[in-house]
PDB file of N, CA and C in Angstrom:
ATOM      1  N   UNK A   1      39.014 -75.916 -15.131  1.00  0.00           N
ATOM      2  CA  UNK A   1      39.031 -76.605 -16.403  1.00  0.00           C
ATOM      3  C   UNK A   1      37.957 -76.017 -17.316  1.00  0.00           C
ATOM      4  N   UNK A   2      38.072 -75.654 -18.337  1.00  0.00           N
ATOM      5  CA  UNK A   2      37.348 -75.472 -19.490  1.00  0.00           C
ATOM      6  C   UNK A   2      36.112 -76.689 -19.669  1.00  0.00           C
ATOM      7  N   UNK A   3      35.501 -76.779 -19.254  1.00  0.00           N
ATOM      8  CA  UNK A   3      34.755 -78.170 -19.502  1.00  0.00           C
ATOM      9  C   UNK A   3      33.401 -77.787 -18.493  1.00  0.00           C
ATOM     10  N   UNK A   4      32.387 -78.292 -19.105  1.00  0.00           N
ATOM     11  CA  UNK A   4      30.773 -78.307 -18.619  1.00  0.00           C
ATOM     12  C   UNK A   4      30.453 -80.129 -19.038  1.00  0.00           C
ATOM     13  N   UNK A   5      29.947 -80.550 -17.487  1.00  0.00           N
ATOM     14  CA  UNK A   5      29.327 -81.802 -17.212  1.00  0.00           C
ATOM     15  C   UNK A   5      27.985 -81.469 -17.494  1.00  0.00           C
ATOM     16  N   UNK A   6      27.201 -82.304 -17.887  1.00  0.00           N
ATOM     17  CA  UNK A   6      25.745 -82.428 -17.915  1.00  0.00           C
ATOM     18  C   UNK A   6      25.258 -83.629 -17.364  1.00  0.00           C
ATOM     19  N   UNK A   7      24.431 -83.243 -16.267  1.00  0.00           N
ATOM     20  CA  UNK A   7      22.980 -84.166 -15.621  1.00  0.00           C
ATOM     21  C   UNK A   7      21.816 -84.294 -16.404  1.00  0.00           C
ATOM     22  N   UNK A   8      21.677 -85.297 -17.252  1.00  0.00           N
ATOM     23  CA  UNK A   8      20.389 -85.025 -17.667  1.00  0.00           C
ATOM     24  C   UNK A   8      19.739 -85.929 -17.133  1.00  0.00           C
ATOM     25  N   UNK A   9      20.147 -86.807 -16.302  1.00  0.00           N
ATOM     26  CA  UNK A   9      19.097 -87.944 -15.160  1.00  0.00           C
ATOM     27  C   UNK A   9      19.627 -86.990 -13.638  1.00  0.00           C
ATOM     28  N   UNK A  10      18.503 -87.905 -13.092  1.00  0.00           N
ATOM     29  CA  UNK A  10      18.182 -87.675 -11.365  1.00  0.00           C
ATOM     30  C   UNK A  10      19.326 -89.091 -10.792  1.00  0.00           C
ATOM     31  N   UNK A  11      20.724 -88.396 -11.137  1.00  0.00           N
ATOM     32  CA  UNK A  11      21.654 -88.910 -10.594  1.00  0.00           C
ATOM     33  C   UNK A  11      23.038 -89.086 -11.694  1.00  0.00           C
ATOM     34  N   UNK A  12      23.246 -90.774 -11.970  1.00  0.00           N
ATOM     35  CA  UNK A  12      24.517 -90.822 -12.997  1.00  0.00           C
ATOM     36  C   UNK A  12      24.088 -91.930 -13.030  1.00  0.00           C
ATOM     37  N   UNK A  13      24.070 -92.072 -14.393  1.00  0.00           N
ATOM     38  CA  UNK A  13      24.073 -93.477 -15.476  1.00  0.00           C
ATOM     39  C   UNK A  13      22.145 -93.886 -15.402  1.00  0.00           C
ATOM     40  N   UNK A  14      22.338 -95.519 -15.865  1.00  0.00           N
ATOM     41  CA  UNK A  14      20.904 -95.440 -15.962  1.00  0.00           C
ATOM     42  C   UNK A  14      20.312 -96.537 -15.079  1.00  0.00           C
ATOM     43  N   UNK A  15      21.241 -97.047 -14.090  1.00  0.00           N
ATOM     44  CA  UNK A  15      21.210 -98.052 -12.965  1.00  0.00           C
ATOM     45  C   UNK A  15      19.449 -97.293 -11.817  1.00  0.00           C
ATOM     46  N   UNK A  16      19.638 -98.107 -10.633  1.00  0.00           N
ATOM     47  CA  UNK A  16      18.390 -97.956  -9.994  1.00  0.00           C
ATOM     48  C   UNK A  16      18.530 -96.554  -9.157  1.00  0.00           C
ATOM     49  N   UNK A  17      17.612 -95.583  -8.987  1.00  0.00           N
ATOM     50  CA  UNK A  17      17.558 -94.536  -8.254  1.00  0.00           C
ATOM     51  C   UNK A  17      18.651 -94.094  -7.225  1.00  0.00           C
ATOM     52  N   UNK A  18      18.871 -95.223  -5.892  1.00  0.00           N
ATOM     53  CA  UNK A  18      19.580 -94.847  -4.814  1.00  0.00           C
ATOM     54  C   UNK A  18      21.041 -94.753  -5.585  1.00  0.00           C
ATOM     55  N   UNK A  19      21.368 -95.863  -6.429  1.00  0.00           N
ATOM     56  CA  UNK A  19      22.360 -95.985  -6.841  1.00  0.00           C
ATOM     57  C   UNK A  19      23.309 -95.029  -7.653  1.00  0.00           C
ATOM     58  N   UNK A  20      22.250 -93.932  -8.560  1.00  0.00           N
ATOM     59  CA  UNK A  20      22.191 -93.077  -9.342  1.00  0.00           C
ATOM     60  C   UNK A  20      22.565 -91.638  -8.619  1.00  0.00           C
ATOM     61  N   UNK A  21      22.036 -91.846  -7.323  1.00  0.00           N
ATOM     62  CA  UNK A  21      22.207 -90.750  -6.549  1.00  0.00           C
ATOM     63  C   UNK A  21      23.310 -90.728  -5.618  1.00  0.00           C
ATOM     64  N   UNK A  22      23.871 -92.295  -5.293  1.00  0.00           N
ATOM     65  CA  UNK A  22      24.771 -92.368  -4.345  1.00  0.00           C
ATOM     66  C   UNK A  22      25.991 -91.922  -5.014  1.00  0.00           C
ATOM     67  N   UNK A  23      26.275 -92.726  -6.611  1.00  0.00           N
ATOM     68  CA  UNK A  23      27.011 -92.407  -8.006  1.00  0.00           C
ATOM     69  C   UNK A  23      27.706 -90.783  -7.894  1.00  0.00           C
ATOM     70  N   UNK A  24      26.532 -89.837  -8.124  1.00  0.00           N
ATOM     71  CA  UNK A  24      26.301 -88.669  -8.387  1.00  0.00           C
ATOM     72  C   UNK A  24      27.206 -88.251  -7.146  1.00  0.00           C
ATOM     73  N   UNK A  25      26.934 -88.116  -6.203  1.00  0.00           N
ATOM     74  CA  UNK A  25      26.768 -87.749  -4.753  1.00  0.00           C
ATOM     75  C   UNK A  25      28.789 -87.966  -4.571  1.00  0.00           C
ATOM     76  N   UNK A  26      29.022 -89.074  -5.139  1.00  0.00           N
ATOM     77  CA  UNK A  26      30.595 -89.577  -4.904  1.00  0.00           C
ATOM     78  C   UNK A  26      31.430 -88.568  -6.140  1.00  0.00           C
ATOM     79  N   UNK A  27      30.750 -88.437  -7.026  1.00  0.00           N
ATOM     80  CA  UNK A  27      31.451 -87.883  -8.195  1.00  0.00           C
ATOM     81  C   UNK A  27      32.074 -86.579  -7.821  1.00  0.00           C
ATOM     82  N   UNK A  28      30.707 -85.730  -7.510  1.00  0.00           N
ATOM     83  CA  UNK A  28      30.584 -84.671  -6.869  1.00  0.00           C
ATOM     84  C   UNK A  28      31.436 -84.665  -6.088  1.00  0.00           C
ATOM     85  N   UNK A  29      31.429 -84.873  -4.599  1.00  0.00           N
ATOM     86  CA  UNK A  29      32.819 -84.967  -3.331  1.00  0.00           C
ATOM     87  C   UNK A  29      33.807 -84.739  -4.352  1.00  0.00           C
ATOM     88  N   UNK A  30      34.111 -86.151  -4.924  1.00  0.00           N
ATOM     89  CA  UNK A  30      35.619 -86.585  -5.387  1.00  0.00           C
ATOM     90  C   UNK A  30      35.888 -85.220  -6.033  1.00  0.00           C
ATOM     91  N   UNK A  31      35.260 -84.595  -6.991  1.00  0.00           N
ATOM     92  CA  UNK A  31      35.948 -83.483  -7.864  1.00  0.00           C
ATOM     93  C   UNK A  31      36.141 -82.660  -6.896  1.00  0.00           C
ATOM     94  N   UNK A  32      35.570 -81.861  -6.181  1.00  0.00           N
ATOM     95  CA  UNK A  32      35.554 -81.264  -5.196  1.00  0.00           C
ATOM     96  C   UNK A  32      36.607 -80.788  -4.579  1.00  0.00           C
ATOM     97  N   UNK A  33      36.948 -82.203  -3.748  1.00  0.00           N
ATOM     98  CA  UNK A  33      38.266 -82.456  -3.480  1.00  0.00           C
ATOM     99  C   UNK A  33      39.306 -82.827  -3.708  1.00  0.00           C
ATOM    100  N   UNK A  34      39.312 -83.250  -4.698  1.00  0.00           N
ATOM    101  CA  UNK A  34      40.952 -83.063  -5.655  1.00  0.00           C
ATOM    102  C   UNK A  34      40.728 -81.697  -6.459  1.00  0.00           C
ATOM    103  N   UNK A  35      39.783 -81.067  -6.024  1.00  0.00           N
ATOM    104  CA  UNK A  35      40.255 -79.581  -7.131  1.00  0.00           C
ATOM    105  C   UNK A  35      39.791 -79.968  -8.403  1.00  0.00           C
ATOM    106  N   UNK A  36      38.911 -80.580  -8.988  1.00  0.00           N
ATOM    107  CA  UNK A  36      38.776 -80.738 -10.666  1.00  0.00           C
ATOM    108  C   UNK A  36      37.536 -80.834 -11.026  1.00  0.00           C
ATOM    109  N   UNK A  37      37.381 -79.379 -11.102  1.00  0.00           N
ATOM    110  CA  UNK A  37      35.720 -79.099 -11.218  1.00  0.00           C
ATOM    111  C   UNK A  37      35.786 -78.783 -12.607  1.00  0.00           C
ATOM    112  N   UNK A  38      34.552 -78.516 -13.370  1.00  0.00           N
ATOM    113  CA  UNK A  38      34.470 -78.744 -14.548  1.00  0.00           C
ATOM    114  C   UNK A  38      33.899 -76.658 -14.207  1.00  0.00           C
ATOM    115  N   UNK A  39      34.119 -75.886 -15.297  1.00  0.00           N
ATOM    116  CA  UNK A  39      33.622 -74.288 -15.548  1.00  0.00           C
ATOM    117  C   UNK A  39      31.869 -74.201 -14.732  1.00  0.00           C
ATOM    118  N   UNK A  40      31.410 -75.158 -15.685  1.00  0.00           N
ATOM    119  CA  UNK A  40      29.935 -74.843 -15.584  1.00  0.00           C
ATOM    120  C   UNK A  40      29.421 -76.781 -15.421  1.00  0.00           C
ATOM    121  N   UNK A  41      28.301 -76.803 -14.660  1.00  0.00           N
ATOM    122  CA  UNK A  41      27.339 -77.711 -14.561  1.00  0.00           C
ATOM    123  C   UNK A  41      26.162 -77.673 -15.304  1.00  0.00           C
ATOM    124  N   UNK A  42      25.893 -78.373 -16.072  1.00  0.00           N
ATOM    125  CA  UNK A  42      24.178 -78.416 -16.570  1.00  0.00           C
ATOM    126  C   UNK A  42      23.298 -79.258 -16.249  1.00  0.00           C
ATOM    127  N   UNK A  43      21.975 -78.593 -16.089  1.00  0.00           N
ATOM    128  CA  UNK A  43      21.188 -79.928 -15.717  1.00  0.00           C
ATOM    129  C   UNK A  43      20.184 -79.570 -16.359  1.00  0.00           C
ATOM    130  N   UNK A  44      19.218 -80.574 -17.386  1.00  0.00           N
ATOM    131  CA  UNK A  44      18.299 -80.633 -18.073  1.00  0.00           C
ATOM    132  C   UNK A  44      17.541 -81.614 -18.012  1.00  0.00           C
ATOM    133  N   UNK A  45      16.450 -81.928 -18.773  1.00  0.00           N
ATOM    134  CA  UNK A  45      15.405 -83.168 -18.299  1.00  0.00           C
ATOM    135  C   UNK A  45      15.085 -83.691 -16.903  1.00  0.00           C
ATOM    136  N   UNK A  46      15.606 -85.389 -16.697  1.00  0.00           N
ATOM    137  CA  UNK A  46      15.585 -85.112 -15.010  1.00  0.00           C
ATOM    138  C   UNK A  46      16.357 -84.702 -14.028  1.00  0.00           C
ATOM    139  N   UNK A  47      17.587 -84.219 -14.917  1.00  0.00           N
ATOM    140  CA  UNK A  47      18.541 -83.614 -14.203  1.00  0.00           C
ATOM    141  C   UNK A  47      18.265 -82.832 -13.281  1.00  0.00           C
ATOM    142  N   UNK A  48      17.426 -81.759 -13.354  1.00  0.00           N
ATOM    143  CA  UNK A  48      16.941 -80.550 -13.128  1.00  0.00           C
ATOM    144  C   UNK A  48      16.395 -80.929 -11.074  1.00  0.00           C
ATOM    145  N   UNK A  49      16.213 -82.281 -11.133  1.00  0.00           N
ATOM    146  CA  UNK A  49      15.548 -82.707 -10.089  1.00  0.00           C
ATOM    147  C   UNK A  49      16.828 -82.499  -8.804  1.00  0.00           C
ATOM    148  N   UNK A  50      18.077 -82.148  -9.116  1.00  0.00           N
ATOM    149  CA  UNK A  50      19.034 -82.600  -8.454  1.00  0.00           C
ATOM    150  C   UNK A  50      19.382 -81.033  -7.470  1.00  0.00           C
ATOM    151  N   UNK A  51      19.088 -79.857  -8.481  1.00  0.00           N
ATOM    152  CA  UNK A  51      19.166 -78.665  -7.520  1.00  0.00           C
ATOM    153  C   UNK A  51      18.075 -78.066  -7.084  1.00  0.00           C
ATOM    154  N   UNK A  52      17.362 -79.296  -6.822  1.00  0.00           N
ATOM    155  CA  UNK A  52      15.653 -79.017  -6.103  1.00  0.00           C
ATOM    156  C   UNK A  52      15.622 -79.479  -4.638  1.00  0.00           C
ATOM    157  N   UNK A  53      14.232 -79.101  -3.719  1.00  0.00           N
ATOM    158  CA  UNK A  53      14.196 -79.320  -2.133  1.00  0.00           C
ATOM    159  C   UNK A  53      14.088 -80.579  -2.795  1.00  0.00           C
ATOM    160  N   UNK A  54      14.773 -80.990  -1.566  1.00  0.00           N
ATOM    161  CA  UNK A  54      14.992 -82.396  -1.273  1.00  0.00           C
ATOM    162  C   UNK A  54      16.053 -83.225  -2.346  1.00  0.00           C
ATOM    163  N   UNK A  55      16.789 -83.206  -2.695  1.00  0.00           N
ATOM    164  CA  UNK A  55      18.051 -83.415  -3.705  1.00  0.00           C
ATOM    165  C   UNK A  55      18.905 -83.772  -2.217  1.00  0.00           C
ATOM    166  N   UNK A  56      19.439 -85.004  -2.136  1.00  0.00           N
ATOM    167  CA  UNK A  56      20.917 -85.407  -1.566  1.00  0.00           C
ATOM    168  C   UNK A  56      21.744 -85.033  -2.144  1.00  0.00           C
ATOM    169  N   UNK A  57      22.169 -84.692  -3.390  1.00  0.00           N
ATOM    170  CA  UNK A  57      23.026 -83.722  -3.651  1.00  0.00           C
ATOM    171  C   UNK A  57      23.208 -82.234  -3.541  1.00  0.00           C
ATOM    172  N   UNK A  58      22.252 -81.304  -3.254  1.00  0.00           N
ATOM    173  CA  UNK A  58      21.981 -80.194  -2.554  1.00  0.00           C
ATOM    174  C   UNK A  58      22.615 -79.487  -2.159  1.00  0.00           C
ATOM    175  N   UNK A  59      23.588 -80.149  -1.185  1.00  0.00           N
ATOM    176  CA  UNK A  59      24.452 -79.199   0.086  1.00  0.00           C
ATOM    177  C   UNK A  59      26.260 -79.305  -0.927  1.00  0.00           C
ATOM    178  N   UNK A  60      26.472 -80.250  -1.727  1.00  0.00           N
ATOM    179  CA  UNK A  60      27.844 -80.367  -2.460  1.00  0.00           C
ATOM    180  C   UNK A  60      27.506 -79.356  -3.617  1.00  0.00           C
ATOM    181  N   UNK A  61      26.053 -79.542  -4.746  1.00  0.00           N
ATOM    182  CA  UNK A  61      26.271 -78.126  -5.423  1.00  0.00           C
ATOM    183  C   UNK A  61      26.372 -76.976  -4.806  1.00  0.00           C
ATOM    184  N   UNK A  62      25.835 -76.671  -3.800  1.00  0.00           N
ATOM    185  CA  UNK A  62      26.025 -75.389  -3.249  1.00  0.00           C
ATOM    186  C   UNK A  62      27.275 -75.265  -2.925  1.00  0.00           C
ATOM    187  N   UNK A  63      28.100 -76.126  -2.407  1.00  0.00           N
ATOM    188  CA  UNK A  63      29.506 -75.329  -2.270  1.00  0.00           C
ATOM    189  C   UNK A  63      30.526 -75.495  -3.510  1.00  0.00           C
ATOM    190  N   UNK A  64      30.024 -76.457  -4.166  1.00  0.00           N
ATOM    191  CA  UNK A  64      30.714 -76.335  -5.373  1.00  0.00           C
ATOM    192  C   UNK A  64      30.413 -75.154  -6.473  1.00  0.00           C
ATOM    193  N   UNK A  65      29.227 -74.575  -5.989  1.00  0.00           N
ATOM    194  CA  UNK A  65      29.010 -73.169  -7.082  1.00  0.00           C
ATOM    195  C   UNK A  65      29.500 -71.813  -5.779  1.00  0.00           C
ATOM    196  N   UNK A  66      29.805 -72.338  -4.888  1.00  0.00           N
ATOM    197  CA  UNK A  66      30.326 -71.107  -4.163  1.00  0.00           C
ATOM    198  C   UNK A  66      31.573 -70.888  -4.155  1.00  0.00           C
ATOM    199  N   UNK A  67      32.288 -71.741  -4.820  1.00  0.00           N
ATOM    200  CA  UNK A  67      33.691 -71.835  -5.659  1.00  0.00           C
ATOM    201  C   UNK A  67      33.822 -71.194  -6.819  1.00  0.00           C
ATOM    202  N   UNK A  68      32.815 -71.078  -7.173  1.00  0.00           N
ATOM    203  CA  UNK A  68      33.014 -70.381  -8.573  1.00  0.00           C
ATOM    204  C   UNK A  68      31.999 -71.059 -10.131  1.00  0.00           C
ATOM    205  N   UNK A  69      31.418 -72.418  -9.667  1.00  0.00           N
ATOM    206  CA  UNK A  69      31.394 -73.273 -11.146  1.00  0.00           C
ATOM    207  C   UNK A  69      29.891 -73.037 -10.778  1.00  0.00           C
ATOM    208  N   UNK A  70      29.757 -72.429 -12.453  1.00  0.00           N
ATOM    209  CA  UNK A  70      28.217 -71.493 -12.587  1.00  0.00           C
ATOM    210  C   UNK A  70      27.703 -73.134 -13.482  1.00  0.00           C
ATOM    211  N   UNK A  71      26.005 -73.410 -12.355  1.00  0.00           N
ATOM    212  CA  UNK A  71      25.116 -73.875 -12.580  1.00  0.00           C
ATOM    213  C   UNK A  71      24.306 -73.224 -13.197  1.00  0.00           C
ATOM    214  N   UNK A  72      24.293 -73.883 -14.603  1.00  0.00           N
ATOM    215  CA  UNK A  72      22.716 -73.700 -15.066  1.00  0.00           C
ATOM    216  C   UNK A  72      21.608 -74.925 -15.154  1.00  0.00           C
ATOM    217  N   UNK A  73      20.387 -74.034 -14.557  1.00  0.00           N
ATOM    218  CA  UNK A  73      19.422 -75.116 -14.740  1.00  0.00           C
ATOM    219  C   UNK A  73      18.482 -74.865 -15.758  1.00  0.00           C
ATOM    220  N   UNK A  74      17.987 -75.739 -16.708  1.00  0.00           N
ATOM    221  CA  UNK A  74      16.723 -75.385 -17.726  1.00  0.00           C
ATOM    222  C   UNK A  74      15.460 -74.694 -17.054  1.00  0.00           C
ATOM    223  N   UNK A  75      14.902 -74.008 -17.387  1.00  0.00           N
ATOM    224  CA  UNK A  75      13.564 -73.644 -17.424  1.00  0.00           C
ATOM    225  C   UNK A  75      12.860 -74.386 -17.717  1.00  0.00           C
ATOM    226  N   UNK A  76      12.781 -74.539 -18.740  1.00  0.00           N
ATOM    227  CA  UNK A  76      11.416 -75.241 -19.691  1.00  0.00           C
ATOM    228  C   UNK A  76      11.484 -76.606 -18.255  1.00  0.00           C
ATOM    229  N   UNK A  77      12.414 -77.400 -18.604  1.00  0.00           N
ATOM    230  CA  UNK A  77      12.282 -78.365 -17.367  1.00  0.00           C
ATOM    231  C   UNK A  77      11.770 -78.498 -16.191  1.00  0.00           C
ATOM    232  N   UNK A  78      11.772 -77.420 -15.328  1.00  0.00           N
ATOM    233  CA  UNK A  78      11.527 -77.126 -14.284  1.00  0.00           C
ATOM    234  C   UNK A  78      10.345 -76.898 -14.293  1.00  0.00           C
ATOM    235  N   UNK A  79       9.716 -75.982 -15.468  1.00  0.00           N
ATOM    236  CA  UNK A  79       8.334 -75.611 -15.628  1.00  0.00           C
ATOM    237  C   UNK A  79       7.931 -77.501 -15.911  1.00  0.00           C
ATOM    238  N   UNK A  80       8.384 -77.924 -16.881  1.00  0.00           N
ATOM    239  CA  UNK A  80       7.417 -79.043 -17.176  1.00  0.00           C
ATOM    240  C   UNK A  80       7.164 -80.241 -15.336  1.00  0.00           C
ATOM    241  N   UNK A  81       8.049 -80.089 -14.781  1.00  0.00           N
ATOM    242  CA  UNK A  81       7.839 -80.908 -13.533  1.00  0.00           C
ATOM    243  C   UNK A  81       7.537 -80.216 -12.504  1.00  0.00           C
ATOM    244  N   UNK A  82       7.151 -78.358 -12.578  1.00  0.00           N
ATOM    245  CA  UNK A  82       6.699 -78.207 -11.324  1.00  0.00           C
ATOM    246  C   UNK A  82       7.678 -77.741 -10.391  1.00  0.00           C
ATOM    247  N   UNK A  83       8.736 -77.422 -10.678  1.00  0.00           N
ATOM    248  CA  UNK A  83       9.548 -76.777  -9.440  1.00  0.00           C
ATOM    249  C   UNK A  83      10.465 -75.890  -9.724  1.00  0.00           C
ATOM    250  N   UNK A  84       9.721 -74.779 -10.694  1.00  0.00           N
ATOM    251  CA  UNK A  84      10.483 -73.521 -10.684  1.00  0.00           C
ATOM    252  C   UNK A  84      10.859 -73.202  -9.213  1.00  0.00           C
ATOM    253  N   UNK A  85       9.790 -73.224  -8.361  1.00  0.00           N
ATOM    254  CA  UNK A  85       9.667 -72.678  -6.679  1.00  0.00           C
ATOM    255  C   UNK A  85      10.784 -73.171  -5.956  1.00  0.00           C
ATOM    256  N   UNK A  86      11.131 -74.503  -6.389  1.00  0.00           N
ATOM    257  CA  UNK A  86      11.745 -75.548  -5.561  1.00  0.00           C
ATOM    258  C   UNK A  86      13.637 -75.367  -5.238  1.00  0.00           C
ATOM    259  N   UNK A  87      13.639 -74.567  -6.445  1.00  0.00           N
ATOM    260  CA  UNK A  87      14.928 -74.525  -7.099  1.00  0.00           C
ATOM    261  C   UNK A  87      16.137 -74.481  -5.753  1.00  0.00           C
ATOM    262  N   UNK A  88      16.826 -74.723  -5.133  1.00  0.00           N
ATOM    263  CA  UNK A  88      18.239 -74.499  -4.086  1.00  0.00           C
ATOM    264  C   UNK A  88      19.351 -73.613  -4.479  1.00  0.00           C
ATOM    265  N   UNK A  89      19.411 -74.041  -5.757  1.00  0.00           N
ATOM    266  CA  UNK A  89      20.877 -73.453  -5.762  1.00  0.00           C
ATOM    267  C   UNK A  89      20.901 -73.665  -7.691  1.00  0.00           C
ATOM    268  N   UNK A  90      21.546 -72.660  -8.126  1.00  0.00           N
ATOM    269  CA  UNK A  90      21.931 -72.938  -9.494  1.00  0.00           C
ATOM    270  C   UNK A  90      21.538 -71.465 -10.088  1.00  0.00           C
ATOM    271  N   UNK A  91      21.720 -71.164 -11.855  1.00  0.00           N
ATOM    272  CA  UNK A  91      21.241 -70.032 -12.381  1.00  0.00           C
ATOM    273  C   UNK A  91      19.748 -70.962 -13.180  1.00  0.00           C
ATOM    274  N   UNK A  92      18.874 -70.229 -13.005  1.00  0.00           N
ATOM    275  CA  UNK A  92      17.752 -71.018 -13.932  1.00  0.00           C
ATOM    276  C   UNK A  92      18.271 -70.405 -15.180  1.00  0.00           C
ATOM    277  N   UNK A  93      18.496 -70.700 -16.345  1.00  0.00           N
ATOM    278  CA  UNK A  93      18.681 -70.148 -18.112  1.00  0.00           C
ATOM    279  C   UNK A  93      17.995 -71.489 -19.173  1.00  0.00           C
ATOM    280  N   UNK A  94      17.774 -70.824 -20.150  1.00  0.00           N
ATOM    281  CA  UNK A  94      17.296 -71.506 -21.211  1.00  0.00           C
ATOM    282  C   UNK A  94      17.876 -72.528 -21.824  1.00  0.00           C
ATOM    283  N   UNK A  95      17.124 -73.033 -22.880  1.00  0.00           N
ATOM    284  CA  UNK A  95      18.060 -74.199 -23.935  1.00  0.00           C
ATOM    285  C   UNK A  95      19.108 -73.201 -24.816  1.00  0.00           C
ATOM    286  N   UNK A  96      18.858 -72.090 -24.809  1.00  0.00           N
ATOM    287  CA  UNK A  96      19.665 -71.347 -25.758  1.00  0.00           C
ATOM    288  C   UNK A  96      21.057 -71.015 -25.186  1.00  0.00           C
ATOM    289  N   UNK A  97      20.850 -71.009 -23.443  1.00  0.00           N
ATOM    290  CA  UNK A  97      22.402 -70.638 -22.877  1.00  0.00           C
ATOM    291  C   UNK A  97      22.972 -72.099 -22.951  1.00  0.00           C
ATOM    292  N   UNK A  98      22.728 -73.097 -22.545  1.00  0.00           N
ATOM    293  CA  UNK A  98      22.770 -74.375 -22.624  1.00  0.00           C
ATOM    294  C   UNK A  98      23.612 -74.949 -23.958  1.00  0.00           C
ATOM    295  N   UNK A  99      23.294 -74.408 -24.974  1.00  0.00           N
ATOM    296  CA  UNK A  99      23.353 -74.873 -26.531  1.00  0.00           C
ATOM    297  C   UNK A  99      24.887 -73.320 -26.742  1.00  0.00           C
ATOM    298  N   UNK A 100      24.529 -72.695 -26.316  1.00  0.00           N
ATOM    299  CA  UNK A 100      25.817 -71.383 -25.670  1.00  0.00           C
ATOM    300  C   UNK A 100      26.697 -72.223 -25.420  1.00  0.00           C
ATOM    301  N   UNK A 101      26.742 -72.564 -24.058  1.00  0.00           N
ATOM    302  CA  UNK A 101      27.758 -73.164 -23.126  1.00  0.00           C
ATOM    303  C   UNK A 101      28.790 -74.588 -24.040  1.00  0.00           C
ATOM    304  N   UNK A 102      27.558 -75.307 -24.667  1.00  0.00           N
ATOM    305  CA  UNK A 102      28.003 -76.745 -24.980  1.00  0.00           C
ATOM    306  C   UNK A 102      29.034 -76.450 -26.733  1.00  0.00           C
ATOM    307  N   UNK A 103      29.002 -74.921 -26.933  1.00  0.00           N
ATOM    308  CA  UNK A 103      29.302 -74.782 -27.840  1.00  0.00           C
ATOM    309  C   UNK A 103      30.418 -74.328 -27.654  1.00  0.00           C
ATOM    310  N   UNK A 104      30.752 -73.600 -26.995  1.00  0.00           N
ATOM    311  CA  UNK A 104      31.866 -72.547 -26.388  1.00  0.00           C
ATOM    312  C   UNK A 104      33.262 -72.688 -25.563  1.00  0.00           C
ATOM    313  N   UNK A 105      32.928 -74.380 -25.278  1.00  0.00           N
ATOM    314  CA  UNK A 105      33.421 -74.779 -24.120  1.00  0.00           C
ATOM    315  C   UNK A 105      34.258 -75.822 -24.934  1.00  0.00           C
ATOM    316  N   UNK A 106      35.332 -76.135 -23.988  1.00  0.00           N
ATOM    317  CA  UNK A 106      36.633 -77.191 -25.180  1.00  0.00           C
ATOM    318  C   UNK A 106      35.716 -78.478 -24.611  1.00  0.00           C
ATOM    319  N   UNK A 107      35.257 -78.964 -24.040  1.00  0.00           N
ATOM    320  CA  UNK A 107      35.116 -80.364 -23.401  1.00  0.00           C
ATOM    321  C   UNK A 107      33.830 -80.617 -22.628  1.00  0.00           C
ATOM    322  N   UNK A 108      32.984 -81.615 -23.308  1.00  0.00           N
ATOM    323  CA  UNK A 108      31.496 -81.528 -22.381  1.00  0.00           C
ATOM    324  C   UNK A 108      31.489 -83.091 -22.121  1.00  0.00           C
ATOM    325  N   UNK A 109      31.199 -83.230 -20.744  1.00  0.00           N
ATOM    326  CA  UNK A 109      31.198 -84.364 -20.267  1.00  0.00           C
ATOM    327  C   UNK A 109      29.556 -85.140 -19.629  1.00  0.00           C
ATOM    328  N   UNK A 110      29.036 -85.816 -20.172  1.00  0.00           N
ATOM    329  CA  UNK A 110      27.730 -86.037 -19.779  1.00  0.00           C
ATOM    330  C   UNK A 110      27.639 -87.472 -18.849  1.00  0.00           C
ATOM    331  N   UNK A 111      27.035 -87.160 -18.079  1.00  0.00           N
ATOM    332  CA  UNK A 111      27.228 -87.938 -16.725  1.00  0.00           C
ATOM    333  C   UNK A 111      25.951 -89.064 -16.791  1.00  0.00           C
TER     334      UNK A 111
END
């Protein structure tokens, strides 16, 4: 599908942590497995926290970008919290590929 989701929280929606992550964690599977992945993933602000050590979501981006659907993660973000190092899985790129992507793309879905 032509379409880029964006994470910009440490999970989905603005409910309590586990919940946010359990949310996330189901979304993820479900597309997965019915086949309906979105081109590209973004993650910005606390998003960024999700393709880092220790992320329960972790092991589903990785096979969902080994399918093909190119993660980008912010920089600047990563720098501001400390875990350029941390990173698992994803492309690190700027606000400028980001502002690229959200432009380019028929359909952006923010999670």
């Amino acid at each position: 599908m032509n379409t880029a989701i964006i994470f910009n929280n440490y999970g989905m929606g603005s409910a309590p942590e586990e919940l946010r992550l359990i949310l996330a964690e189901n979304y993820l599977t479900i597309s997965l497995k019915e086949n309906q992945l979105p081109k590209f993933i973004l993650f910005y602000a606390d998003g960024v926290k999700l393709v880092t050590e220790g992320s329960p979501v972790i092991n589903i981006l990785k096979e969902i970008e080994n399918i093909g659907v190119k993660l980008i993660v912010c920089k600047t973000c990563l720098n501001f919290f400390s875990l350029l190092e941390k990173v698992k899985t994803g492309n690190i790129g700027t606000m400028m590929d980001i502002c690229e992507i959200q432009l380019n793309i028929e359909k952006v879905i923010t999670l």
